[in-house]
C-alpha atoms as a PDB file:
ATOM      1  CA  UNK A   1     113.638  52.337 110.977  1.00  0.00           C
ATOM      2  CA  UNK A   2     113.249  51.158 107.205  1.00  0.00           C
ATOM      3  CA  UNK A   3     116.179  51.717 104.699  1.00  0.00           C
ATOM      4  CA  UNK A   4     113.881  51.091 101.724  1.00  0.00           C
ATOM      5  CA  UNK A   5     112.403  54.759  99.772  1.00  0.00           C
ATOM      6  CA  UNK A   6     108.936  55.299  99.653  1.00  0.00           C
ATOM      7  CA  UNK A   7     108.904  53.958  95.828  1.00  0.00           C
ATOM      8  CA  UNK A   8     110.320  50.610  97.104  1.00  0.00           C
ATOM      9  CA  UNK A   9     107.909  50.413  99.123  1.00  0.00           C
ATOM     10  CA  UNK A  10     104.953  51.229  97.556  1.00  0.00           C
ATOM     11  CA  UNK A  11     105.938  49.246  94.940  1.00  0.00           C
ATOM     12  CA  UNK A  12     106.332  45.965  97.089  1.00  0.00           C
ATOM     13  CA  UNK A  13     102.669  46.966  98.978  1.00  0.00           C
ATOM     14  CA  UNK A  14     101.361  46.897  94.549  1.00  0.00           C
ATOM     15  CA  UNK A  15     103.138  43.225  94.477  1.00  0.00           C
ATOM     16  CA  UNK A  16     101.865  42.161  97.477  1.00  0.00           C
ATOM     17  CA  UNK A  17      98.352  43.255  96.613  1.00  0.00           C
ATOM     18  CA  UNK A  18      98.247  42.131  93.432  1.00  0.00           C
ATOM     19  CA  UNK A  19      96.659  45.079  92.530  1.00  0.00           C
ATOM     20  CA  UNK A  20      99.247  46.296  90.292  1.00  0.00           C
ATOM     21  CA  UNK A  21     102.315  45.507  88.662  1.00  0.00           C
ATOM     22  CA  UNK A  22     104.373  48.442  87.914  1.00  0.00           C
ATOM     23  CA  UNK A  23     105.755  46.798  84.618  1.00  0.00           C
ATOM     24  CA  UNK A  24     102.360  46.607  83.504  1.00  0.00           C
ATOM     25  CA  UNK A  25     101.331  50.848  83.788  1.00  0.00           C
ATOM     26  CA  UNK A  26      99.830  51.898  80.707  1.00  0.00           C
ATOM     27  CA  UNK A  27      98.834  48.141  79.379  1.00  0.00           C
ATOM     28  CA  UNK A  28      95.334  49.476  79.808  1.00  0.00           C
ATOM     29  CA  UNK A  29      96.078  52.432  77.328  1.00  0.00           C
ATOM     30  CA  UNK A  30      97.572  50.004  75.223  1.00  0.00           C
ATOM     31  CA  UNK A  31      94.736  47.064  74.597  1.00  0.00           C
ATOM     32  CA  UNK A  32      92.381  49.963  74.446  1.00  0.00           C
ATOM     33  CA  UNK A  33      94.515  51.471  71.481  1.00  0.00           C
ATOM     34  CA  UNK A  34      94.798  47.811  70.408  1.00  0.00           C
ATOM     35  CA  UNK A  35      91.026  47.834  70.345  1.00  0.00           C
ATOM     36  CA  UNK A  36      90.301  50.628  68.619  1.00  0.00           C
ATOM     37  CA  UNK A  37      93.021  49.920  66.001  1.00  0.00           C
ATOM     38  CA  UNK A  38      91.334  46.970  64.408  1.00  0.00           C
ATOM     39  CA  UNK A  39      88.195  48.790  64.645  1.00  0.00           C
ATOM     40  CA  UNK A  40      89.149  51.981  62.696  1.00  0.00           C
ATOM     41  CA  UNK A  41      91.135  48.641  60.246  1.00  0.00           C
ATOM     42  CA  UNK A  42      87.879  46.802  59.793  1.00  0.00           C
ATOM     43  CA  UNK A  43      86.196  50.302  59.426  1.00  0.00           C
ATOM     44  CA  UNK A  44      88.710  51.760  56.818  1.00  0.00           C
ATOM     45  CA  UNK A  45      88.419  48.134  54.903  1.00  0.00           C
ATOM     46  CA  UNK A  46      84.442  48.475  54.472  1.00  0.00           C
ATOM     47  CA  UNK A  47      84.662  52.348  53.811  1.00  0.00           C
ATOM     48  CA  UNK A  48      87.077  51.352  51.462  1.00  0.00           C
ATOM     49  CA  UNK A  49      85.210  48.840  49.514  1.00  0.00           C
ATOM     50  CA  UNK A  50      81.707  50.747  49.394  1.00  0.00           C
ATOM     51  CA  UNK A  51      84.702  53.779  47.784  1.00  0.00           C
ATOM     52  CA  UNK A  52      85.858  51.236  45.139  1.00  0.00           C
ATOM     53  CA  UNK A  53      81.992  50.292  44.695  1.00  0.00           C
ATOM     54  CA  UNK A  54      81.138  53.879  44.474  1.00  0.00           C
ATOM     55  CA  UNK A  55      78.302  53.177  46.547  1.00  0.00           C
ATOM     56  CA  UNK A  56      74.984  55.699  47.068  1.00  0.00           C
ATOM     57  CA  UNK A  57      75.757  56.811  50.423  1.00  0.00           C
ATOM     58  CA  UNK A  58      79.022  58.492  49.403  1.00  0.00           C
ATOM     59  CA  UNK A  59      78.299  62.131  48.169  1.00  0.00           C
ATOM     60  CA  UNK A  60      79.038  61.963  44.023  1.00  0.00           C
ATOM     61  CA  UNK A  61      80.030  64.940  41.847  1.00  0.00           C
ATOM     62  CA  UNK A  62      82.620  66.044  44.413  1.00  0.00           C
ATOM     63  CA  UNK A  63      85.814  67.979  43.905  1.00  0.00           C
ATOM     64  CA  UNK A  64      89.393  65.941  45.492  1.00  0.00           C
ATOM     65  CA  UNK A  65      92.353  67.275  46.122  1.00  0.00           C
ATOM     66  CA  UNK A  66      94.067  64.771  43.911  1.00  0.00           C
ATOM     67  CA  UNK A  67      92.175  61.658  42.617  1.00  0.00           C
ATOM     68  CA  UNK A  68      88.501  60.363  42.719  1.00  0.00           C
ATOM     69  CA  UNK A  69      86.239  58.330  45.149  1.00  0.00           C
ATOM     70  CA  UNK A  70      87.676  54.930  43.689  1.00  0.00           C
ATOM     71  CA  UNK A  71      91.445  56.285  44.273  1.00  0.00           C
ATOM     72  CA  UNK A  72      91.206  57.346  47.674  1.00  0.00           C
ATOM     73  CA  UNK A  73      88.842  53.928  48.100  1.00  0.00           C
ATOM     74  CA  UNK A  74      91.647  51.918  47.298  1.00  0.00           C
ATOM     75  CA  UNK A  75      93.895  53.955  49.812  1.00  0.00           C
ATOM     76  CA  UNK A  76      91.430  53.327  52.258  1.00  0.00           C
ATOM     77  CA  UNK A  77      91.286  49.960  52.076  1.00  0.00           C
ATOM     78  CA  UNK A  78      95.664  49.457  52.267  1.00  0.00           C
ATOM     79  CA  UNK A  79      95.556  51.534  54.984  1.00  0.00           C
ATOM     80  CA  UNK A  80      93.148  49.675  56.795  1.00  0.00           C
ATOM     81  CA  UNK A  81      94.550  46.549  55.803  1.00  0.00           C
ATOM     82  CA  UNK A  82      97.825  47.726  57.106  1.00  0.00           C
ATOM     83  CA  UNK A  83      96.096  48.599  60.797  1.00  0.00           C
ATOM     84  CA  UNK A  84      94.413  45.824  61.274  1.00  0.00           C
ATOM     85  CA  UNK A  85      98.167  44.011  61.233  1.00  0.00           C
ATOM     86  CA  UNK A  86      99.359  46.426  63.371  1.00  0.00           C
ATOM     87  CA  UNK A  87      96.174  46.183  65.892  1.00  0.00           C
ATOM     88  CA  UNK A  88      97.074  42.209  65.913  1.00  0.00           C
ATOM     89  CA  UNK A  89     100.778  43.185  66.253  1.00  0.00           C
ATOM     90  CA  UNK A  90      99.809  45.147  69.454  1.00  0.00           C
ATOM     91  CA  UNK A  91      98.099  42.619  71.356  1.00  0.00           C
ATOM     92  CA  UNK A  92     101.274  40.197  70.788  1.00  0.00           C
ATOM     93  CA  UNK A  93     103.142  42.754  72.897  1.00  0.00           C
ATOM     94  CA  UNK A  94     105.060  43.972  69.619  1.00  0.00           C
ATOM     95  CA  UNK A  95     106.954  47.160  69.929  1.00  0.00           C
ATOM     96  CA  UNK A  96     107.179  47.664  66.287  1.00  0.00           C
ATOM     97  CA  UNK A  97     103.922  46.800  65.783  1.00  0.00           C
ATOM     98  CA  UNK A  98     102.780  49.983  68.250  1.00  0.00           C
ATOM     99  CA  UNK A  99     105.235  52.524  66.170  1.00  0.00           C
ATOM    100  CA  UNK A 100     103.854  51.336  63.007  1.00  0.00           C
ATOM    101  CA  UNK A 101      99.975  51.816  64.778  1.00  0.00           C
ATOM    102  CA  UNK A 102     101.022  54.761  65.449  1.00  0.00           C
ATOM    103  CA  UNK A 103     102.049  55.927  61.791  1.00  0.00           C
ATOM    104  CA  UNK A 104      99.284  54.052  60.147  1.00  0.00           C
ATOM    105  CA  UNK A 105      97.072  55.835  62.261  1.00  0.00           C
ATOM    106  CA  UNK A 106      98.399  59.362  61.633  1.00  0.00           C
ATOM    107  CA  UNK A 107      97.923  58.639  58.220  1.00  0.00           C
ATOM    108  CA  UNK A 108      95.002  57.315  57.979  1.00  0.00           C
ATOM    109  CA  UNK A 109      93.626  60.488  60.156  1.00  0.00           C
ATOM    110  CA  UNK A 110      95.243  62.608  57.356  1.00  0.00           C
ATOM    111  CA  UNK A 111      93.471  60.184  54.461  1.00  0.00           C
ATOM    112  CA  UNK A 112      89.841  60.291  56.663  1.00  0.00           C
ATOM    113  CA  UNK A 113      90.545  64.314  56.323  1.00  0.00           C
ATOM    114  CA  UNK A 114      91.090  64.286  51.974  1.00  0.00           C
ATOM    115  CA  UNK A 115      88.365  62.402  52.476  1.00  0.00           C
ATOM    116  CA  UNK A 116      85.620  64.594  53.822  1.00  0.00           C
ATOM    117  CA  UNK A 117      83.957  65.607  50.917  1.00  0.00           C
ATOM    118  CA  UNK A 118      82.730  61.649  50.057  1.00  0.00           C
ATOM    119  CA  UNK A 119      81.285  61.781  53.585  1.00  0.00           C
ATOM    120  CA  UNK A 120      82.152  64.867  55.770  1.00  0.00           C
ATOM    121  CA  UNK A 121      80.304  63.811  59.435  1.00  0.00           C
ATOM    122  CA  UNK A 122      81.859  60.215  58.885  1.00  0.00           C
ATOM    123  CA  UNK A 123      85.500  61.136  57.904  1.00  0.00           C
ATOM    124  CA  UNK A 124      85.546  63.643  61.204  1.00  0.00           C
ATOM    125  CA  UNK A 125      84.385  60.684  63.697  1.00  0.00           C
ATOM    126  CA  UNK A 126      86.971  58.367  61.913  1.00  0.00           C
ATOM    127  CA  UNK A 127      89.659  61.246  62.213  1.00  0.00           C
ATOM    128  CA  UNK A 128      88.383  61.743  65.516  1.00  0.00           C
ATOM    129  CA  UNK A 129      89.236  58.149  66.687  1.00  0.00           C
ATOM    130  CA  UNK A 130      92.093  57.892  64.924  1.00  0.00           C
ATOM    131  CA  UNK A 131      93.505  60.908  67.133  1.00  0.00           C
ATOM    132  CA  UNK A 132      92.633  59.154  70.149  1.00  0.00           C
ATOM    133  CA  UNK A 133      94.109  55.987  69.231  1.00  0.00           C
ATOM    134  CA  UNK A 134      97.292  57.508  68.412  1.00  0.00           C
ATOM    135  CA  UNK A 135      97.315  59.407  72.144  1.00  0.00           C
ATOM    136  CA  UNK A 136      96.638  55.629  73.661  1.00  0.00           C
ATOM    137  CA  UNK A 137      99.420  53.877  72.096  1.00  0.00           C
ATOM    138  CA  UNK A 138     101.773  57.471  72.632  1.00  0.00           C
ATOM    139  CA  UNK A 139     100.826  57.458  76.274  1.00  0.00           C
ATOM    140  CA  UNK A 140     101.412  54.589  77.381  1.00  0.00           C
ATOM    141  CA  UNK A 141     105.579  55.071  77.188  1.00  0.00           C
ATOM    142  CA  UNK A 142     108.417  52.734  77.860  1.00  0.00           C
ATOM    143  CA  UNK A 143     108.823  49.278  76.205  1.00  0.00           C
ATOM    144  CA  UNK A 144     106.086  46.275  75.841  1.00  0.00           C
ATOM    145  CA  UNK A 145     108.885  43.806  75.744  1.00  0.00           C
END
């Protein structure tokens, strides 16, 4: 007869194995988030730049809410400046580099959305990943450190 709960000892069968470490639940969720953080960064940087350039695929004589193509290029491009530090930040196993993904990434999903009238089917995939990004470095839970 075993004193040890059915946790203990399914988590000594995972460290046996090797399989899998229990500290290490939701690391998947994280480098995948991690991933698709300095993606969306190096995404938002070139979007930004072809703004600023106020290149031909961008849909001209368009109504903002505030500001012009330039304006919300130059927003673009901090805020994917800002996430790809943050997507670096992750992979370094920084906590405070996954709250700040996490709020550069909400608004960036908000920008990609102010955005839609420079490039409506391109700002909805962006916003799209962005929102799925944001659920991989929220679902992951507990501490990196």
């Amino acid at each position: 007869m075993s004193t040890y709960s059915t946790d203990e000892i399914r988590h000594r069968a995972e460290a046996e194995s090797g399989y899998v470490d229990w500290e290490d639940r939701g690391s998947g969720w994280i480098a995948f988030a991690g991933v698709l953080l300095l993606m969306i960064g190096v995404l938002n940087v070139i979007e930004g730049i072809a703004a600023i350039g106020n290149s031909r695929f961008f849909v001209h004589d368009t109504s903002y809410v505030f500001g012009s193509l330039k304006t919300w290029g130059w927003i673009i491009v901090c805020i994917g400046a800002i996430q790809l530090a943050a997507g670096v930040g992750i992979f370094t196993r920084n906590q405070l580099a996954r709250w700040t993904g996490v709020i550069v990434l909400s608004f960036g999903a908000i920008a990609e959305l102010l955005m839609m009238p420079a490039y409506p089917f391109w700002s909805l995939a962006l916003f799209a990943v962005n929102i799925v990004a944001v659920y991989g470095l929220i679902v992951a839970g507990g501490r990196l450190d």
